[in-house]
N, C-alpha and C. Protein backbone atom coordinates (compact mmCIF):
# COMPACT_ATOMS: atom_id res chain seq x y z
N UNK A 1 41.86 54.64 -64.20
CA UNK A 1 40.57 55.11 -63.78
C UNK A 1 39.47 54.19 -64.32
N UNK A 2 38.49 53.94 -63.89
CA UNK A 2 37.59 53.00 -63.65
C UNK A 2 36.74 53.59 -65.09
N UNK A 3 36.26 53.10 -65.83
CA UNK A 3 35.23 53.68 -66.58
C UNK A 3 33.58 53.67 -66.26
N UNK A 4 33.02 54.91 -66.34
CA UNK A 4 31.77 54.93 -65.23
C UNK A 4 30.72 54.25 -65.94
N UNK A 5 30.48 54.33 -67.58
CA UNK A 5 29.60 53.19 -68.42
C UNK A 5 29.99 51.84 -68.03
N UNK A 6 30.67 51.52 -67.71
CA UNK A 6 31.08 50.16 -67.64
C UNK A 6 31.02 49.67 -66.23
N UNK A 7 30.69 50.49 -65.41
CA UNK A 7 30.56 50.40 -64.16
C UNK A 7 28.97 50.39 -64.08
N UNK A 8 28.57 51.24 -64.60
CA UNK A 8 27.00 51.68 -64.76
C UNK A 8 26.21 50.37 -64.73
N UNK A 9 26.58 49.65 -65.85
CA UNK A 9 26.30 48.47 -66.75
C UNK A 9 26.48 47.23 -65.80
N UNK A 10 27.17 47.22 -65.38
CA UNK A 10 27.45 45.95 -64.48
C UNK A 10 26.63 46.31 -63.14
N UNK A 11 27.05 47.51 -62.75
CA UNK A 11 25.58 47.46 -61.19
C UNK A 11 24.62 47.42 -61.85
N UNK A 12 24.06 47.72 -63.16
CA UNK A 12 22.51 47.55 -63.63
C UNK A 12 22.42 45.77 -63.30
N UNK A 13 23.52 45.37 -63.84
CA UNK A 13 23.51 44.01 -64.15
C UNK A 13 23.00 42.97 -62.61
N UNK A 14 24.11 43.76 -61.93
CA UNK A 14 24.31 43.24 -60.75
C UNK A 14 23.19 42.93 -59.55
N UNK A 15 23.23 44.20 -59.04
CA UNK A 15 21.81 44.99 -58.18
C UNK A 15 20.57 43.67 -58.09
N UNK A 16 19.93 43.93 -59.56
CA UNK A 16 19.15 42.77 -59.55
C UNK A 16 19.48 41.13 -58.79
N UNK A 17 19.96 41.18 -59.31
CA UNK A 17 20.69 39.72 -58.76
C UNK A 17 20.71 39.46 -57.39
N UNK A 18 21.74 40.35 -57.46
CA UNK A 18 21.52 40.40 -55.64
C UNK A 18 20.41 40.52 -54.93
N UNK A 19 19.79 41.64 -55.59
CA UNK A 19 18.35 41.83 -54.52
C UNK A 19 17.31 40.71 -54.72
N UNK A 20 17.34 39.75 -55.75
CA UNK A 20 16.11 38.80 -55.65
C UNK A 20 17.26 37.56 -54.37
N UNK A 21 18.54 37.84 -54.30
CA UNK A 21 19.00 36.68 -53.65
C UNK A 21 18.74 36.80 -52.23
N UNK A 22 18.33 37.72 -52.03
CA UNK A 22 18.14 38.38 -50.95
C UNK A 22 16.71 38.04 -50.23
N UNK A 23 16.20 37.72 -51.34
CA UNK A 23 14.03 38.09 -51.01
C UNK A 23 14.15 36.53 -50.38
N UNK A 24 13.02 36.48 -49.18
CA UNK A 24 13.25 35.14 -48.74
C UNK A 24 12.48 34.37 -48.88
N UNK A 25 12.94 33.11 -49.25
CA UNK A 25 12.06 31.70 -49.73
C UNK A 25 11.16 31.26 -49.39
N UNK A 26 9.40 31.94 -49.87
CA UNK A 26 8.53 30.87 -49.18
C UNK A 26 8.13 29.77 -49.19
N UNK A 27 8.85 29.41 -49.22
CA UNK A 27 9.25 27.21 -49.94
C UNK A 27 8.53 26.79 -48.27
N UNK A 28 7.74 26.09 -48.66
CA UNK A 28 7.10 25.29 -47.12
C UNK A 28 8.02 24.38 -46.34
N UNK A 29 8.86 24.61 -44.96
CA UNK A 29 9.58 24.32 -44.35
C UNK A 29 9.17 23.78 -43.26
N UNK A 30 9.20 22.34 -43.62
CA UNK A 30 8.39 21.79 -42.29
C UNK A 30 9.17 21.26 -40.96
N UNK A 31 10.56 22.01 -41.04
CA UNK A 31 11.11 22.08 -40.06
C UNK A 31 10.36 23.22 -38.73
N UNK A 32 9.73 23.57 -39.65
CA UNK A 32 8.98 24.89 -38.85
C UNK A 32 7.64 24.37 -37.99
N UNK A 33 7.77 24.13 -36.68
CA UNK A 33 6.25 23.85 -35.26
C UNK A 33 5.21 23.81 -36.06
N UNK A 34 5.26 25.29 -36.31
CA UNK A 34 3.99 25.95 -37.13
C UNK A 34 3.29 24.69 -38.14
N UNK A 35 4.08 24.89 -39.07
CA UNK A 35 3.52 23.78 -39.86
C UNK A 35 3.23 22.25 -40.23
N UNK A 36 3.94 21.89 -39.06
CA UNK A 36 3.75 20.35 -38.58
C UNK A 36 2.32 20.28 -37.71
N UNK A 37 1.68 21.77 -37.36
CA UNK A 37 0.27 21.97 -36.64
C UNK A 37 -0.54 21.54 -37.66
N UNK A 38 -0.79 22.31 -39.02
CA UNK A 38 -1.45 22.77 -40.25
C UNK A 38 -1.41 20.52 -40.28
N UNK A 39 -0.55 19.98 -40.44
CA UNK A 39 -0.90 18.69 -40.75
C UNK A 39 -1.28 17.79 -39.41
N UNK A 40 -1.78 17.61 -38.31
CA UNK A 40 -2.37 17.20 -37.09
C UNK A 40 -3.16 16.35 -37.70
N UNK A 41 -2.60 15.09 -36.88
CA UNK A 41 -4.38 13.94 -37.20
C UNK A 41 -5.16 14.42 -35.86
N UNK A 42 -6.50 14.89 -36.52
CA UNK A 42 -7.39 14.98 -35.40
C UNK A 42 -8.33 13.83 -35.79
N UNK A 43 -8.80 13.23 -34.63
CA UNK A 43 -9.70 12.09 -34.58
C UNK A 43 -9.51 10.71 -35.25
N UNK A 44 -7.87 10.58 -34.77
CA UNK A 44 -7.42 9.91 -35.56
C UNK A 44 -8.18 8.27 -35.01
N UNK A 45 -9.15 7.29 -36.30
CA UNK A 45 -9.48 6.16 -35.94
C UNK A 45 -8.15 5.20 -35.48
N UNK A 46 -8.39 5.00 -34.04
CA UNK A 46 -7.28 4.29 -33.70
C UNK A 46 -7.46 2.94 -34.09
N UNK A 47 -8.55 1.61 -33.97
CA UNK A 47 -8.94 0.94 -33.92
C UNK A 47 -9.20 -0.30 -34.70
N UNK A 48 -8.85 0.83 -36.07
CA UNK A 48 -9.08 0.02 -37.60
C UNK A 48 -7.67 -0.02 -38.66
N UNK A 49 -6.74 0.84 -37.64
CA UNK A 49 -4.96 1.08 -38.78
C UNK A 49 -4.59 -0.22 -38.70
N UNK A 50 -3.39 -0.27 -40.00
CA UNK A 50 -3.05 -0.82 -39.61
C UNK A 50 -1.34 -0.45 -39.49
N UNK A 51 -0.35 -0.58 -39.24
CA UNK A 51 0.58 0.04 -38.45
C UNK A 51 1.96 -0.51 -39.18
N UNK A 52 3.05 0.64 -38.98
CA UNK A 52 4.66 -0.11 -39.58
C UNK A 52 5.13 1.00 -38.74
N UNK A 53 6.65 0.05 -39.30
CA UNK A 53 8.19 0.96 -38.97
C UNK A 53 9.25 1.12 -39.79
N UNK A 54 9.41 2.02 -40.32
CA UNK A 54 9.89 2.35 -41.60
C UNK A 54 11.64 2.68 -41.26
N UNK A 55 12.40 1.71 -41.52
CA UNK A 55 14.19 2.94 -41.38
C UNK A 55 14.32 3.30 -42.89
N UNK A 56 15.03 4.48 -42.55
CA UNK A 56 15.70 5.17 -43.63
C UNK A 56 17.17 5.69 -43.03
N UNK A 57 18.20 5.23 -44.01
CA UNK A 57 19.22 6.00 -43.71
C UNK A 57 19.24 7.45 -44.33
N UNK A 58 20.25 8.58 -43.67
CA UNK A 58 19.93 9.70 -43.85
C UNK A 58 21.48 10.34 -44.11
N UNK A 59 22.32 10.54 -44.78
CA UNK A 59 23.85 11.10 -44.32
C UNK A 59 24.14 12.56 -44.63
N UNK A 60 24.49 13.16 -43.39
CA UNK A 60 24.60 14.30 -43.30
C UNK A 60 25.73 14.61 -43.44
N UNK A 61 26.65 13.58 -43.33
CA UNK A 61 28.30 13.96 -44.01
C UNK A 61 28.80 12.36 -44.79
N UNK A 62 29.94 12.51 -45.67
CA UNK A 62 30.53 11.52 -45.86
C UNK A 62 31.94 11.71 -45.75
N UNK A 63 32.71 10.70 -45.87
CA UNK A 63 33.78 10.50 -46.05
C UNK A 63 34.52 10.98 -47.73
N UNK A 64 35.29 11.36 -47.59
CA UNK A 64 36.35 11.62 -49.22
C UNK A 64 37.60 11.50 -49.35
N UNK A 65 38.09 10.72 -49.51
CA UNK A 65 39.48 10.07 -49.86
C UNK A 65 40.28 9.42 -48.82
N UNK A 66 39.28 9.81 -47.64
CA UNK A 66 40.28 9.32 -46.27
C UNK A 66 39.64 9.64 -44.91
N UNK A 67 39.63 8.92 -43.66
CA UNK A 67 38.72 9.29 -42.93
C UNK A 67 38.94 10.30 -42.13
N UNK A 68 39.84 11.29 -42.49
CA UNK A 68 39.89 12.46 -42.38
C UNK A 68 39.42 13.61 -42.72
N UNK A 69 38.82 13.81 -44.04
CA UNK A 69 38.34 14.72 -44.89
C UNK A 69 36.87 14.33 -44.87
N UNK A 70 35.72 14.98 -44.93
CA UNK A 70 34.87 14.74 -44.51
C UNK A 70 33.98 16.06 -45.84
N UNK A 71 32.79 15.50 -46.18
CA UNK A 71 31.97 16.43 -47.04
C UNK A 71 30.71 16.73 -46.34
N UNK A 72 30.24 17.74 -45.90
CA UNK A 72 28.70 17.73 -45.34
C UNK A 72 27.77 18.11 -46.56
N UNK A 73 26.87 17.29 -46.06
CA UNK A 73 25.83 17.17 -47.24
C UNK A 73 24.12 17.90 -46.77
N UNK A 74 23.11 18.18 -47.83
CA UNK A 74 22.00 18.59 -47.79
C UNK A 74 20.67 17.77 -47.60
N UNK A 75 20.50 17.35 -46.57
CA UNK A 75 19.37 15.79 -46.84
C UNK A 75 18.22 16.43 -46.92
N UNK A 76 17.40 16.00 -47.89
CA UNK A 76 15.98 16.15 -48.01
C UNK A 76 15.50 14.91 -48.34
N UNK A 77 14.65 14.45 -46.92
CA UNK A 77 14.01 13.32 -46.32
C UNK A 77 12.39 13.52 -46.93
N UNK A 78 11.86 12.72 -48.13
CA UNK A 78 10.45 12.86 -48.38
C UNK A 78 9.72 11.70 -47.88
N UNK A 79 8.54 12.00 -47.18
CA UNK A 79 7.53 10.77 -46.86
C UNK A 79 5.93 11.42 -47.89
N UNK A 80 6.10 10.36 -48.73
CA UNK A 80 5.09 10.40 -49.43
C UNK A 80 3.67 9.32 -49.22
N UNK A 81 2.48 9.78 -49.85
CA UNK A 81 1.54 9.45 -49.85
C UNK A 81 1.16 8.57 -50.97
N UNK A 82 1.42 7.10 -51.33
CA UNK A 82 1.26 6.84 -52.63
C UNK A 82 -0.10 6.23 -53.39
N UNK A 83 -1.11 7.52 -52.32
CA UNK A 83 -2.55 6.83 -52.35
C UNK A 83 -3.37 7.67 -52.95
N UNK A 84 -4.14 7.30 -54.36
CA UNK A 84 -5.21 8.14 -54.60
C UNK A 84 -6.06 8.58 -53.63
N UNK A 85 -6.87 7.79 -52.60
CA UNK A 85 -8.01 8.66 -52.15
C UNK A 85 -8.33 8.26 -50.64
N UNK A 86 -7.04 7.58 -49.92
CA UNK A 86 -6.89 7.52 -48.45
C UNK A 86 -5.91 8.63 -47.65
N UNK A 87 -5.69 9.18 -47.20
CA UNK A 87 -4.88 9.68 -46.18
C UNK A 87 -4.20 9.02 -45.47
N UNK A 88 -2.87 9.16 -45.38
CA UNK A 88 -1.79 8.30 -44.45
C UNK A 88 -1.79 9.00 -43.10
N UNK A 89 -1.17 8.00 -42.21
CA UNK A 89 -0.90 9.09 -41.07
C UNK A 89 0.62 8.54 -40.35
N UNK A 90 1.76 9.47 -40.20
CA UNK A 90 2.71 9.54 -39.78
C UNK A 90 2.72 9.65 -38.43
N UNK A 91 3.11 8.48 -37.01
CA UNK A 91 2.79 8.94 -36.13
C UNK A 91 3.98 8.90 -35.25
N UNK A 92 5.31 9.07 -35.68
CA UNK A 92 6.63 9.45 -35.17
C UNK A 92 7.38 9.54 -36.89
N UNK A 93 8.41 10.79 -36.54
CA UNK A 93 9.72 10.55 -37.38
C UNK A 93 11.18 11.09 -36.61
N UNK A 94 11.54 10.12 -36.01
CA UNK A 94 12.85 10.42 -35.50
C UNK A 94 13.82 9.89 -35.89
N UNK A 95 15.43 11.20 -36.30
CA UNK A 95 16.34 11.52 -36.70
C UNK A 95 17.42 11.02 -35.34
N UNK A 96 18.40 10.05 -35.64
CA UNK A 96 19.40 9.20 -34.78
C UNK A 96 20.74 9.96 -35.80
N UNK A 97 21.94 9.70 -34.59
CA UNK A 97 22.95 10.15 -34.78
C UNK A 97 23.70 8.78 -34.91
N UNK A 98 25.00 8.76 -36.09
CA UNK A 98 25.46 7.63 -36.25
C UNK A 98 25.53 6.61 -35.43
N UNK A 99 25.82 7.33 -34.03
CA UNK A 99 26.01 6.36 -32.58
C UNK A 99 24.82 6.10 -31.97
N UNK A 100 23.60 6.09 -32.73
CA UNK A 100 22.22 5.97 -32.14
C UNK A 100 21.26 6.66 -31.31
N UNK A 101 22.25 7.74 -30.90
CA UNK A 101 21.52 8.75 -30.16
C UNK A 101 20.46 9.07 -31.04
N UNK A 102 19.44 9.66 -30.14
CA UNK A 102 18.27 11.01 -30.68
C UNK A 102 18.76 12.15 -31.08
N UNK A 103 18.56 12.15 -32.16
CA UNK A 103 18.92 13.86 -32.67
C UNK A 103 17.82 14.87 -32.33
N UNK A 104 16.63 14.31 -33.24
CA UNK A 104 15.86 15.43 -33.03
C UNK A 104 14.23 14.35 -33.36
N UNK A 105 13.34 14.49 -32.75
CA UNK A 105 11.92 14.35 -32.75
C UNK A 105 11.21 15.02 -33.57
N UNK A 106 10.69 15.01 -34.96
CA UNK A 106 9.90 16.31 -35.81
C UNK A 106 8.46 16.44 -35.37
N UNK A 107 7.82 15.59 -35.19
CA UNK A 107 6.77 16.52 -34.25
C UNK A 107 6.12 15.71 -33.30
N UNK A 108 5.67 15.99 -32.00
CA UNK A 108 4.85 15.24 -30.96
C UNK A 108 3.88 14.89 -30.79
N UNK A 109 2.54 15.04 -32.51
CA UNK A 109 1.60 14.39 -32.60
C UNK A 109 1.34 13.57 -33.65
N UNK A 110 0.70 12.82 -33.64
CA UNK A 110 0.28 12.41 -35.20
C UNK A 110 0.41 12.90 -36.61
N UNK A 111 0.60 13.19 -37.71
CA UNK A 111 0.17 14.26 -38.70
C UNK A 111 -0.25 13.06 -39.72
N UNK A 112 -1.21 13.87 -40.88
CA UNK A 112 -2.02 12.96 -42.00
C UNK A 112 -1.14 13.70 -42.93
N UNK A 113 -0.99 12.54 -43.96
CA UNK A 113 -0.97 13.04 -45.52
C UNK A 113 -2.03 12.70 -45.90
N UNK A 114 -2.24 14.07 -47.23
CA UNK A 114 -3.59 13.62 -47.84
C UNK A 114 -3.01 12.67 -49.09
N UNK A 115 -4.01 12.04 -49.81
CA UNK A 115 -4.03 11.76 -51.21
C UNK A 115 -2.83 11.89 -51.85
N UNK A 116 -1.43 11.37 -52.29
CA UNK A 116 -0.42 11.98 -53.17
C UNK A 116 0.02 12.57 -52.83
N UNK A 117 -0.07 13.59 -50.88
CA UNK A 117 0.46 14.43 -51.07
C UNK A 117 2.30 13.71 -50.22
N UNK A 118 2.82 14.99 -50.06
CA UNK A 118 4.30 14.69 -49.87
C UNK A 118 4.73 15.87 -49.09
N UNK A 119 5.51 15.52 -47.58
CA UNK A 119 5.92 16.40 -47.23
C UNK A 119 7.44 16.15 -46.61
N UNK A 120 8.55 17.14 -46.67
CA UNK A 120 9.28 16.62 -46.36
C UNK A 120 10.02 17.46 -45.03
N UNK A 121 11.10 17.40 -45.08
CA UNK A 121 12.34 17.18 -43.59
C UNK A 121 13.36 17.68 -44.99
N UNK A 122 14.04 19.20 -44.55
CA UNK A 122 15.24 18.94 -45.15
C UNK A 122 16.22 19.66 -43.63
N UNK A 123 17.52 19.05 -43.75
CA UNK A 123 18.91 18.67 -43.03
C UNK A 123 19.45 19.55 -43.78
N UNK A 124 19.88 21.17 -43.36
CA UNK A 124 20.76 21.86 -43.85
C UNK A 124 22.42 21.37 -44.20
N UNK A 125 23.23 21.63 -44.90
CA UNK A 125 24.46 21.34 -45.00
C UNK A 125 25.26 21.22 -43.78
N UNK A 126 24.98 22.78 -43.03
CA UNK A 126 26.20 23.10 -42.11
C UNK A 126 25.16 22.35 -40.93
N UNK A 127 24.35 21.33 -40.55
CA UNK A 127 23.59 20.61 -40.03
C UNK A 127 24.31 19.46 -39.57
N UNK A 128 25.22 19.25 -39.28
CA UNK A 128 26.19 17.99 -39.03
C UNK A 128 25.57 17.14 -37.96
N UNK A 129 24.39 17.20 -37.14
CA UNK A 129 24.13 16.33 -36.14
C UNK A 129 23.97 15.12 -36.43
N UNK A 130 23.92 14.36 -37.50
CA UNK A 130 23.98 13.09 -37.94
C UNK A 130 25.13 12.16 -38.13
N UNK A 131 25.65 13.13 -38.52
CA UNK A 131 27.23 12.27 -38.77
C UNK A 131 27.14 11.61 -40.45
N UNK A 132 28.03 10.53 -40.19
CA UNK A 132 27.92 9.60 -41.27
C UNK A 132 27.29 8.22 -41.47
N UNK A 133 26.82 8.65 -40.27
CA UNK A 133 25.67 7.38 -40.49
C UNK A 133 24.09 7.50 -39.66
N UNK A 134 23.85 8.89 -39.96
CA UNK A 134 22.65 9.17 -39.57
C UNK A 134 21.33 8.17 -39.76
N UNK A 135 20.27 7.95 -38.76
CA UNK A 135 19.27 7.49 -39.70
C UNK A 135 17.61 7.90 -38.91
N UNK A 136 16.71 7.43 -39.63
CA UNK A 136 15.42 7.83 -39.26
C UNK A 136 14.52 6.47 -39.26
N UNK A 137 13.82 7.09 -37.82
CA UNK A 137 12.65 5.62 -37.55
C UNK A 137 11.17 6.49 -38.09
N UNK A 138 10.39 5.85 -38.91
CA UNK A 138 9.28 6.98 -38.98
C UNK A 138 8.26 5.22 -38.61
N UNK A 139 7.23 5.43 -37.68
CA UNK A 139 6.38 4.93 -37.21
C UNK A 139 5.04 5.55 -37.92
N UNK A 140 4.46 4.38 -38.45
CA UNK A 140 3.31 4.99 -39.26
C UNK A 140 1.37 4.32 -39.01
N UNK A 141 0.49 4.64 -39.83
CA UNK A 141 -0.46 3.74 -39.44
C UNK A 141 -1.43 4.35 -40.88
N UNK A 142 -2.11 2.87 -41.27
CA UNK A 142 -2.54 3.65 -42.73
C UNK A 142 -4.32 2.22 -42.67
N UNK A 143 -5.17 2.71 -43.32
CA UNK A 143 -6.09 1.99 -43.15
C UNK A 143 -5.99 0.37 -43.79
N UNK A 144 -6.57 -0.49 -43.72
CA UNK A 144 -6.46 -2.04 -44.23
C UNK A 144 -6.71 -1.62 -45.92
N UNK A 145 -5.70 -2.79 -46.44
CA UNK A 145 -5.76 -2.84 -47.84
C UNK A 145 -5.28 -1.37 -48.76
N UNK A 146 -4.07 -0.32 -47.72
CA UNK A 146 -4.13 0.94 -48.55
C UNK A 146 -2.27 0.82 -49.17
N UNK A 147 -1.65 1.48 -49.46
CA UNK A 147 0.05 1.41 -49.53
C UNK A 147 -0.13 2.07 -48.74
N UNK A 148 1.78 1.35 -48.07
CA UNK A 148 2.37 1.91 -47.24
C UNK A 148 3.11 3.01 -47.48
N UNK A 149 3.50 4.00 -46.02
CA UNK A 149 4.05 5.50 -47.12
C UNK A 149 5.03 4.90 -47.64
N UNK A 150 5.71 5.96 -48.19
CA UNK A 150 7.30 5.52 -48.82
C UNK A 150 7.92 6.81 -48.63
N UNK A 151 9.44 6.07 -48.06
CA UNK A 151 10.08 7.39 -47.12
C UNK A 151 11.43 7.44 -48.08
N UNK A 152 11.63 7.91 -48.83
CA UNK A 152 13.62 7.99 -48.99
C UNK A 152 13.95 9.42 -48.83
N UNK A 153 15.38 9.59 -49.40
CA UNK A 153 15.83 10.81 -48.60
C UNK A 153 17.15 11.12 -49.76
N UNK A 154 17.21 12.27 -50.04
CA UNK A 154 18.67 12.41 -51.29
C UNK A 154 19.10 13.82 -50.77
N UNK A 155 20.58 12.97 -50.33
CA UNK A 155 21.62 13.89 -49.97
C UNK A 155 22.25 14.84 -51.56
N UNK A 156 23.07 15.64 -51.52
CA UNK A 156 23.35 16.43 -52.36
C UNK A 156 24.60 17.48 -51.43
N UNK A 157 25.40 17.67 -52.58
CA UNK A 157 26.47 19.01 -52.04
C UNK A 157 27.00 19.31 -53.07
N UNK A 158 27.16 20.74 -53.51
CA UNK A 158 27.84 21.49 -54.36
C UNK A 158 29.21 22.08 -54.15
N UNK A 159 30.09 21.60 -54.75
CA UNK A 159 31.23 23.00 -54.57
C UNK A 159 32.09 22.83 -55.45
N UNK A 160 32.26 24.71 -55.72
CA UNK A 160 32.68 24.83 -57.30
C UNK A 160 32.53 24.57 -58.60
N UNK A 161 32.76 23.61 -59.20
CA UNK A 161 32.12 22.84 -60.43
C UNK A 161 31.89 21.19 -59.54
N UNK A 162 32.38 20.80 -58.86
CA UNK A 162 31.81 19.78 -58.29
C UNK A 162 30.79 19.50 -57.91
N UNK A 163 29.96 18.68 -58.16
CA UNK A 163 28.67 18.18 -57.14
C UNK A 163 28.22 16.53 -56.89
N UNK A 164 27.86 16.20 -56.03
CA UNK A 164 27.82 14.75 -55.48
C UNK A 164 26.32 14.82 -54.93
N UNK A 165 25.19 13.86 -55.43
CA UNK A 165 24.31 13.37 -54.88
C UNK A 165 23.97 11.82 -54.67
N UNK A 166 23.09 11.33 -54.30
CA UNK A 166 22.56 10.11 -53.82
C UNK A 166 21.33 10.28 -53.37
N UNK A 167 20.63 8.61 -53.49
CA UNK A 167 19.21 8.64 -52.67
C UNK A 167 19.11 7.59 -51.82
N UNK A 168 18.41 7.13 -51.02
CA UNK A 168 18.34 6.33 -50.37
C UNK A 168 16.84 5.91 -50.15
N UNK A 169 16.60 4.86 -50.05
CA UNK A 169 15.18 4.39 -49.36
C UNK A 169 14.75 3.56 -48.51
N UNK A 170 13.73 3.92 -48.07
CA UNK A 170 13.03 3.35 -46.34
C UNK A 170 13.20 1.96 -46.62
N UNK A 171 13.18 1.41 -45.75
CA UNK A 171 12.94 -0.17 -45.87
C UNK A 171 11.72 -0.41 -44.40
N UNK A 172 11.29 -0.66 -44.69
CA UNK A 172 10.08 -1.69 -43.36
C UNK A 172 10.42 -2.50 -42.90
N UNK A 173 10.85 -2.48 -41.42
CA UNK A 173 11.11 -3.13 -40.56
C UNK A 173 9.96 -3.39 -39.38
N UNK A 174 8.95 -3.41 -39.41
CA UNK A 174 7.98 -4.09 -38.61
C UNK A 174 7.34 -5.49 -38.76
């Protein structure tokens, strides 16, 4: 027979746990329309940018011991702002599938970073549209004499006591 203190004690224990795992994350997800609006270049000076093309590789799975076994991974893609007191402006970031296809387009207008700031793109685990050799074109435009953004991206996967990460970074190709 079960002892009911000891049972007591552990759902006290438990309950909690569960119920905060439960409460849902308002972590800013800019996979979300919505908030790729909130960053819009409006009035963006076309006239005076000056302009790049940034790749980043991105891997949404790898290989493990054989090219059979396969690990899917968590990408969180950051494009940062590495400017005290200009605003960048991001004016494509598209996600390719190892074989070069289009995966996915993140948003269809312009968007600004402010000052330092940083927003990112994360690639769920069970997210496999990339493959193993995913990558990203981000097309940018930033005023004369400012830095260019800087884009990398760090995969990650957990399981069990195991865990495997990496980072990667943009390179400029324009």
């Amino acid at each position: 027979m079960i002892d009911m203190k000891l049972t007591t004690r552990l759902l006290i224990f438990i309950l909690p746990t569960l119920m905060l795992s439960c409460v849902e994350d308002k972590k800013l997800n800019l996979n979300n329309l919505d908030v790729w609006k909130d960053h819009k270049a409006v009035n963006l000076p076309t006239d005076s940018l000056v302009s790049g093309t940034t790749y980043l590789s991105a891997y949404s799975q790898i290989y493990s011991r054989s090219e059979d076994m396969m690990h899917n991974l968590t990408v969180t893609v950051s494009m940062r702002n590495m400017n005290t007191a200009d605003s960048i402006y991001i004016i494509s970031a598209q996600y390719y599938h190892t074989d070069g296809k289009l995966v996915k387009a993140y948003f269809e207008e312009p968007i600004f970073l402010k000052p330092m700031e940083t927003v990112e793109i994360v690639i769920s685990e069970i997210d496999e549209a990339g493959g193993t050799g995913g990558n990203f074109l981000f097309d940018w435009k930033t005023n004369p004499n400012v830095n260019a953004p800087h884009f990398e991206a760090v995969m990650i996967s957990t399981m069990g006591q195991q865990g495997l990460s990496f980072l990667t970074h943009g390179i400029n190709v324009d």
